[in-house]
Protein backbone atom coordinates (compact mmCIF):
# COMPACT_ATOMS: atom_id res chain seq x y z
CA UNK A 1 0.00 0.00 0.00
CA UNK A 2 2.66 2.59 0.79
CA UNK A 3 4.07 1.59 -2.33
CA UNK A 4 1.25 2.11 -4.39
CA UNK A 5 0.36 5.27 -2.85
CA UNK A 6 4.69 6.91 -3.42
CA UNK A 7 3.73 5.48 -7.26
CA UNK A 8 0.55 7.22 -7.74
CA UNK A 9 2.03 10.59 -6.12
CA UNK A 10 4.74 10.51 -8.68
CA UNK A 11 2.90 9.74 -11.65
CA UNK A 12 0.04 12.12 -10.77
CA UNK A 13 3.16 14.89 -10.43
CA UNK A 14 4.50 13.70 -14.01
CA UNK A 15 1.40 13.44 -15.45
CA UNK A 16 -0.07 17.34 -14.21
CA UNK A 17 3.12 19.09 -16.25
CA UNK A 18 1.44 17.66 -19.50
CA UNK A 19 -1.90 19.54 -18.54
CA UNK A 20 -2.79 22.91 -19.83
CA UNK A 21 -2.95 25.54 -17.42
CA UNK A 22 -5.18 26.76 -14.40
CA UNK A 23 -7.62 29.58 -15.28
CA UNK A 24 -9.14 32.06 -13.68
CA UNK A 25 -11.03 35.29 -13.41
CA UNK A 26 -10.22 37.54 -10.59
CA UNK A 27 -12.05 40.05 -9.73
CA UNK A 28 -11.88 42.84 -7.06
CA UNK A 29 -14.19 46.01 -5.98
CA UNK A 30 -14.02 48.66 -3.73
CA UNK A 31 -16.87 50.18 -2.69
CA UNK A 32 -17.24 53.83 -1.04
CA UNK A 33 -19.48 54.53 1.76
CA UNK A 34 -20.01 57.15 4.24
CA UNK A 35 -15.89 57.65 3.28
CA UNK A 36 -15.28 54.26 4.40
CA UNK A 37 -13.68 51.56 2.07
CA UNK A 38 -15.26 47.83 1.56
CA UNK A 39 -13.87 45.50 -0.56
CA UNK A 40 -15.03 42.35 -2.16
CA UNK A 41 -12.85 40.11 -3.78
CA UNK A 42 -13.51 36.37 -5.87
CA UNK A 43 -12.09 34.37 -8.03
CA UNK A 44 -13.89 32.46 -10.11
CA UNK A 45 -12.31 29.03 -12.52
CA UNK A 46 -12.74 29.45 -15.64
CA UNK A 47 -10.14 26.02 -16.50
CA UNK A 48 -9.62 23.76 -14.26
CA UNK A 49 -6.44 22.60 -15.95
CA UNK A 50 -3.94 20.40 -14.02
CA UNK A 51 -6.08 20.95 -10.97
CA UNK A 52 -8.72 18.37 -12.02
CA UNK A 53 -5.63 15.43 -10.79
CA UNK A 54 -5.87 17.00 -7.46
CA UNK A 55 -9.34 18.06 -6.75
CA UNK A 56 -9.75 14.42 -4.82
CA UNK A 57 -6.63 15.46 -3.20
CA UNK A 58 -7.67 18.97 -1.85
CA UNK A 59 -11.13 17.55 -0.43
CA UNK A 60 -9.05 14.84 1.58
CA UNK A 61 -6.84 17.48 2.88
CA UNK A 62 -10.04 19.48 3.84
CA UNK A 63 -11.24 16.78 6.12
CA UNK A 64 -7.92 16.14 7.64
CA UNK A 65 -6.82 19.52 8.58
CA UNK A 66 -10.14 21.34 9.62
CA UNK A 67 -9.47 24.83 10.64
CA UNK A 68 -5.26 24.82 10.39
CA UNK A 69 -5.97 26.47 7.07
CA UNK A 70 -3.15 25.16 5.32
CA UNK A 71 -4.54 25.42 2.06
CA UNK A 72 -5.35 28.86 1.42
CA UNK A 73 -6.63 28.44 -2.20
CA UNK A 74 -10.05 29.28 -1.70
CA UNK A 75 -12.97 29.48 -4.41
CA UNK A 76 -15.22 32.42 -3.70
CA UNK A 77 -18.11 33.37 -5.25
CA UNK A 78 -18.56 34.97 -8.28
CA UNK A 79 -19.27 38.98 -7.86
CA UNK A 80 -21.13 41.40 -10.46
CA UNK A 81 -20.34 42.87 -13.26
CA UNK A 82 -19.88 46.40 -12.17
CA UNK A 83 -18.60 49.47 -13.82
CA UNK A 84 -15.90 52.13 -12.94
CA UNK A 85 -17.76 54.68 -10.45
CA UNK A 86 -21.13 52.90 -10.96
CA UNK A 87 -23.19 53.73 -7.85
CA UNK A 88 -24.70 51.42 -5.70
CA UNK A 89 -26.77 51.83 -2.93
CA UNK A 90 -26.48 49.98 0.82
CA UNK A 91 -29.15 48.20 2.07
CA UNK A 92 -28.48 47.03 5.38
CA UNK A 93 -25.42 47.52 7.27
CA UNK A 94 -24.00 44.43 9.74
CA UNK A 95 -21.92 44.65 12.41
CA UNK A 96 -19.99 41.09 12.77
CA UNK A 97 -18.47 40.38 16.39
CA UNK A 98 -14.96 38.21 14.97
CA UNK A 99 -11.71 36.85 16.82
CA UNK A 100 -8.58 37.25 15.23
CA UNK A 101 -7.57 33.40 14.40
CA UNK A 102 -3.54 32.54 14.35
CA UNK A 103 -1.91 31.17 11.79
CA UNK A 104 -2.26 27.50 10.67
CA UNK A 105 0.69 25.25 11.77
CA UNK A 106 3.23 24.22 8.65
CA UNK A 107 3.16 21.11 7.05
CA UNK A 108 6.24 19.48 5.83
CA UNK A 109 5.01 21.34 2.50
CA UNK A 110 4.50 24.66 3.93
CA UNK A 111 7.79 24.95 5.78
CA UNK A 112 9.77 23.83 3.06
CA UNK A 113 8.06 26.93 1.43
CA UNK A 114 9.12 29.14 3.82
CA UNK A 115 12.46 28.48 4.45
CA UNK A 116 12.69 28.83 0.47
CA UNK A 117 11.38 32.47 0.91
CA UNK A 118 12.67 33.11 4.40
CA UNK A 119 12.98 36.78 3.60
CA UNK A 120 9.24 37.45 4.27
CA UNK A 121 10.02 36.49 7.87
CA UNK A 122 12.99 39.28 7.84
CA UNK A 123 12.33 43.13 8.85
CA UNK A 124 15.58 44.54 8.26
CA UNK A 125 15.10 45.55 4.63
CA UNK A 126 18.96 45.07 3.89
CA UNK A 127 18.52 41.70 5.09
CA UNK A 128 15.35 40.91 3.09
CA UNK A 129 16.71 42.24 -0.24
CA UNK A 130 20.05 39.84 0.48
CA UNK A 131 17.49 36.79 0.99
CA UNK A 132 15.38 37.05 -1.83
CA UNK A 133 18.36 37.18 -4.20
CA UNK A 134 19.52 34.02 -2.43
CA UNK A 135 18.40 30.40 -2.23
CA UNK A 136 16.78 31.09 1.55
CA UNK A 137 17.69 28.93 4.17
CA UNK A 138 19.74 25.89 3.20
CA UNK A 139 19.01 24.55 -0.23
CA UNK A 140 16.46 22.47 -2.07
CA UNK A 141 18.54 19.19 -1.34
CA UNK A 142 19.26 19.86 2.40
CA UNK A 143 15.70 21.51 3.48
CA UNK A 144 14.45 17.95 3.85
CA UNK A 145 17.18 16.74 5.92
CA UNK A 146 17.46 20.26 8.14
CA UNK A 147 13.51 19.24 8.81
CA UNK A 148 14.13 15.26 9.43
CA UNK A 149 16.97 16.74 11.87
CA UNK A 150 14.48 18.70 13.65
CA UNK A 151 11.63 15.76 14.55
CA UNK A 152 14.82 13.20 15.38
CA UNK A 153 16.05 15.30 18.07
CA UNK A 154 12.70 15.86 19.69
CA UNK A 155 12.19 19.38 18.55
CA UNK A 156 9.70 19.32 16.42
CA UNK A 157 7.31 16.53 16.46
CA UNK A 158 4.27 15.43 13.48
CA UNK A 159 0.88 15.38 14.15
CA UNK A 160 -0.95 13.85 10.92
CA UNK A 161 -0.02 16.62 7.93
CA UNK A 162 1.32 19.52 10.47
CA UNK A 163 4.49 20.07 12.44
CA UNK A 164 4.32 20.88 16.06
CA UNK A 165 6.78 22.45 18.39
CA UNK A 166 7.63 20.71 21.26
CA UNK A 167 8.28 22.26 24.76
CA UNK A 168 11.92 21.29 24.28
CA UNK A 169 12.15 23.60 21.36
CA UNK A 170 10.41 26.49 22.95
CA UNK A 171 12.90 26.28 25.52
CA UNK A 172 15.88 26.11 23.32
CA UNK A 173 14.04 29.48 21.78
CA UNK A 174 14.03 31.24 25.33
CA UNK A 175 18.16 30.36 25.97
CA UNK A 176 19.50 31.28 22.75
CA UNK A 177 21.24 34.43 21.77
CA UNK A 178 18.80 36.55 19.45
CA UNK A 179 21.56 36.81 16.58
CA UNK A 180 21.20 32.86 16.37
CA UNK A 181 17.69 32.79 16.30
CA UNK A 182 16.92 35.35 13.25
CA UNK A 183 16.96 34.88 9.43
CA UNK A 184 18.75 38.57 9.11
CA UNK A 185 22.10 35.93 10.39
CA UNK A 186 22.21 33.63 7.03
CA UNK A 187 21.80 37.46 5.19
CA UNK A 188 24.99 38.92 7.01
CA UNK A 189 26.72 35.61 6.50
CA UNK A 190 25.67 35.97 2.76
CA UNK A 191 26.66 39.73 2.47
CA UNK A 192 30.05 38.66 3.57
CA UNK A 193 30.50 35.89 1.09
CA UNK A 194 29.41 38.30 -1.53
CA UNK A 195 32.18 40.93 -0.49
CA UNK A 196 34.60 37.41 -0.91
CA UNK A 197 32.93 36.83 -4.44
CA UNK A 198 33.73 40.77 -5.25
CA UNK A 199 37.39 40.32 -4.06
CA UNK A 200 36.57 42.56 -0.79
CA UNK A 201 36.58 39.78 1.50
CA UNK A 202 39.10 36.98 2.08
CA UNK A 203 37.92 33.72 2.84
CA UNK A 204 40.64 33.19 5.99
CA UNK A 205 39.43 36.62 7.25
CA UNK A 206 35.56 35.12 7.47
CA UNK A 207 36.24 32.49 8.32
CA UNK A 208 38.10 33.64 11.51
CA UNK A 209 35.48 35.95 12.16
CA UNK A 210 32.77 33.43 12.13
CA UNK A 211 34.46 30.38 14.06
CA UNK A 212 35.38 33.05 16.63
CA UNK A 213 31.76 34.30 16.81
CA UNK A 214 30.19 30.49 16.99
CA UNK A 215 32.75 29.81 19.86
CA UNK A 216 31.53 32.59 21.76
CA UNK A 217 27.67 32.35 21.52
CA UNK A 218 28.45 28.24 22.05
CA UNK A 219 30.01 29.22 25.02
CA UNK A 220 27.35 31.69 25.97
CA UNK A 221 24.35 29.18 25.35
CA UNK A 222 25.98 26.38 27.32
CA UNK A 223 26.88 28.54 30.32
CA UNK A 224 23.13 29.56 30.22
CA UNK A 225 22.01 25.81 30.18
CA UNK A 226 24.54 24.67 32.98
CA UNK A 227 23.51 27.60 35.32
CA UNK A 228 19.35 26.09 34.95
CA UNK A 229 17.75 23.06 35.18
CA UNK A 230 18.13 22.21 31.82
CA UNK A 231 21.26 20.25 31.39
CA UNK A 232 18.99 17.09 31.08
CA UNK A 233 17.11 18.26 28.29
CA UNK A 234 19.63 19.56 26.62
CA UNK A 235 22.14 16.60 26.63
CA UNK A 236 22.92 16.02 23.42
CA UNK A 237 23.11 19.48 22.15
CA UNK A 238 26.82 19.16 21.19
């Protein structure tokens, strides 16, 4: 059976680049009121394309995840045809009482995603230009492996599609030096090895700076976990 079921993945994969494309019509309106903005958006198919090999797919997922909202493809309905400063006139005004819901947990899928376009998690704008002219964090043939890494040594642990962090991760998060913690670090490491590519850098002179660095935050973390009671937990951080 899990044969059978890696097979079909594959070919369905193969098979969808053959397809023509997905096609849609998206539409958005504003509408003015009382000097107050509303706006309506939907997006309608107009060809389901490749889609049609997953649409058994998407329901499955639908019933498995519930609200985590980890597909955020959503059909909406279709809206009017409406012209440029056509005016319209409001009917009934609703007030709607709502909670603000977090976001879903990441999949496997999602988080590969976003370590692919880390820079969206970055608020230094230096930092984010660096990362989106890079590969994000590690590469399409480690990301796997960085992930696998994660769930083996109990930070991270799967619950059916999604990831979830454990309490041993949260309190690796709480000990560690902010520097280590933030994308912005594999964008100043990347800067660097830029100034090396452009003949401004040396390689020796990095890499000096950067073993001396790792020495002293390794040095820093571990004092932090021998002086709590956390030298248990964290016994084969290495």
């Amino acid at each position: 059976e899990m044969e059978k079921n890696v097979y079909e993945l594959i070919r369905r994969n193969y098979i969808a680049q053959f397809y023509n494309d997905f096609e849609f019509l998206a539409t958005t309106i504003k509408v003015v009121a009382v000097n107050q903005n509303f706006i309506a958006k939907g997006k309608t198919p107009v060809k389901q394309g490749w889609k049609v090999l997953f649409l058994s797919e998407k329901n499955d997922d639908a019933q498995d995840d519930d609200n985590n909202q980890v597909e955020e493809i959503v059909e909406q309905e279709t809206l009017p045809a409406v012209k440029l400063a056509e005016p319209c006139q409001v009917h009934e005004p609703i007030l709607s009482s709502k909670t603000t819901r977090p976001p879903g947990h990441f999949t496997e899928a999602t988080l590969l995603g976003a370590m692919a376009n880390i820079a969206r998690f970055v608020k230094e704008e230096k930092f984010k230009q660096i990362l989106k002219e890079t590969a994000g964090l590690g590469t399409s043939a480690t990301r796997a492996g960085i992930i696998k890494n994660i769930v083996d040594k109990g930070y991270a642990k799967r619950n059916k599609r999604v990831l979830l962090a454990t309490d041993k991760s949260f309190t690796l998060m709480a000990i560690l030096p902010a520097a280590i913690k933030s994308p912005g670090m594999t964008a100043a490491w990347e800067q660097e090895l830029s100034k090396i590519g452009n003949n401004k850098q040396t390689k020796a002179v990095f890499m000096q700076s950067i073993v001396g660095w790792i020495n002293h935050m390794v040095s820093q973390t571990k004092s932090n976990i021998a002086t709590s009671d956390l030298s248990k937990l964290f016994s084969d951080v290495k």
